[in-house]
Protein backbone atom coordinates (compact mmCIF):
# COMPACT_ATOMS: atom_id res chain seq x y z
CA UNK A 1 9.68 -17.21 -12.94
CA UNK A 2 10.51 -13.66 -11.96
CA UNK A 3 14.28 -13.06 -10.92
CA UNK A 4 15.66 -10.27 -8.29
CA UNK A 5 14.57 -7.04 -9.33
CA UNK A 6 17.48 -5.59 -7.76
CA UNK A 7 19.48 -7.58 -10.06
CA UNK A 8 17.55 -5.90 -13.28
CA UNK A 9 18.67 -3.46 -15.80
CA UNK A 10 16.37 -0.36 -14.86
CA UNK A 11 17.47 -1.05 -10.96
CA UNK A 12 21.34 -1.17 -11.92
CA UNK A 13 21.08 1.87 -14.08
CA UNK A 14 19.26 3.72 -11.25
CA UNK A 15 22.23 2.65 -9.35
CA UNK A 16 24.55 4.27 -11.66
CA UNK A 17 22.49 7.38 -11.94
CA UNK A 18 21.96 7.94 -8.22
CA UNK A 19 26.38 7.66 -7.82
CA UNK A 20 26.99 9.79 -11.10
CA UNK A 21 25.46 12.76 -9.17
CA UNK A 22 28.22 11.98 -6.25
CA UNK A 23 26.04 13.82 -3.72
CA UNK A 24 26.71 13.50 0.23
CA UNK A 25 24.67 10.90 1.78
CA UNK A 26 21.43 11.76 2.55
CA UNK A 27 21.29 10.89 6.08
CA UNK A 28 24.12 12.11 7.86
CA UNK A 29 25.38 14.73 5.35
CA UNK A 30 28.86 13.95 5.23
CA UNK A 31 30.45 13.00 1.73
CA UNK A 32 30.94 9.12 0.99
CA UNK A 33 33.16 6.80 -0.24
CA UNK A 34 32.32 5.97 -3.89
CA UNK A 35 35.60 4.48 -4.89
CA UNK A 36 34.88 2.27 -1.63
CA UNK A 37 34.49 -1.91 -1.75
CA UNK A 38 30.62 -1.94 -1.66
CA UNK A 39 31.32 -3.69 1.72
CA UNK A 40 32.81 -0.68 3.21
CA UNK A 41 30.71 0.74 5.80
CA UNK A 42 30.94 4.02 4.34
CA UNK A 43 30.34 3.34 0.52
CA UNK A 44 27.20 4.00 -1.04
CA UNK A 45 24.24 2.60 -1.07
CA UNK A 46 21.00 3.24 -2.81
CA UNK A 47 18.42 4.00 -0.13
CA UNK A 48 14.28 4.49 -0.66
CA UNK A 49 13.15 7.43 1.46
CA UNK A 50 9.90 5.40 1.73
CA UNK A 51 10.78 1.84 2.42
CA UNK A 52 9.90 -0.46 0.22
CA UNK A 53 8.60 -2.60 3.09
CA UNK A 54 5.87 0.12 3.50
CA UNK A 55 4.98 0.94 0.31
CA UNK A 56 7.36 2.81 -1.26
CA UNK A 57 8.63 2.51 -5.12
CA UNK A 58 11.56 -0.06 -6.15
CA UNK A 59 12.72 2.04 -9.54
CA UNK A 60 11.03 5.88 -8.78
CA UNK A 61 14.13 8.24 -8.64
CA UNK A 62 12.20 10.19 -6.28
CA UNK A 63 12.15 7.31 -3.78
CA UNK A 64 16.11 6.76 -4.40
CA UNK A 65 18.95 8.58 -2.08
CA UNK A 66 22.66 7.68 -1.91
CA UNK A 67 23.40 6.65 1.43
CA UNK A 68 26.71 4.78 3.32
CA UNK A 69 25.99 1.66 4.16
CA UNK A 70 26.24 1.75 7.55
CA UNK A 71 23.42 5.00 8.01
CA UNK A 72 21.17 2.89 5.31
CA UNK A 73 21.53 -0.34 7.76
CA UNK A 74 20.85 1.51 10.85
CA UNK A 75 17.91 3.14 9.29
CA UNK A 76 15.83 0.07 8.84
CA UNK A 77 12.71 0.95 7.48
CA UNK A 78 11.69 3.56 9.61
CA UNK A 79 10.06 6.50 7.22
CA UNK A 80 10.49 10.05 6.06
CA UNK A 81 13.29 12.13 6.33
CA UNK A 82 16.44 11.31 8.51
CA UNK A 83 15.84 11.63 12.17
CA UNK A 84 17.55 14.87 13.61
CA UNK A 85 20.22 14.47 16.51
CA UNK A 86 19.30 14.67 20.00
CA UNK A 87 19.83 17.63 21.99
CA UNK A 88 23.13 17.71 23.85
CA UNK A 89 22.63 17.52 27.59
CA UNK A 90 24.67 20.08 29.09
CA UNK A 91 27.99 19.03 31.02
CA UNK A 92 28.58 19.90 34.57
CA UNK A 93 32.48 19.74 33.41
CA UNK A 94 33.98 23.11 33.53
């Protein structure tokens, strides 16, 4: 019987390769927390540009991207790239 793959050697050292690279998280852009409890809202996460749920690779390092937990979790498994922010409407504030 077949464990969690997420709990296997080649997903664990993908883990530790994505966070050595301490890049900014991929869908908001700002830097995140990698000394963070991994229950942090912003710590990272490992997230697959194409969901897994649609397709997408478990161990390719061209589906991985360091995320914070929270943008991974509100991502779902929409695809693609990160969705851009909507345009500001203008205030009638002066």
């Amino acid at each position: 019987m077949a464990g969690n793959p997420r709990n296997g050697r080649r997903y664990r050292s993908l883990c530790a390769w994505l966070r050595a690279q301490r890049l900014p998280c991929w869908l908001c852009g700002h830097n995140i927390g990698y000394e963070l409890d991994a229950r942090h809202p912003l710590s990272f996460t490992l997230d697959h540009e194409q969901p897994l749920s649609r397709g997408g690779s478990l161990l390719d390092p061209a589906n991985a991207r360091p995320a914070h937990r929270r943008c991974n979790s509100s991502r779902g498994n929409r695809e693609g790239t990160p969705p851009k922010a909507a345009p500001q409407r203008a205030s009638r504030r002066w």
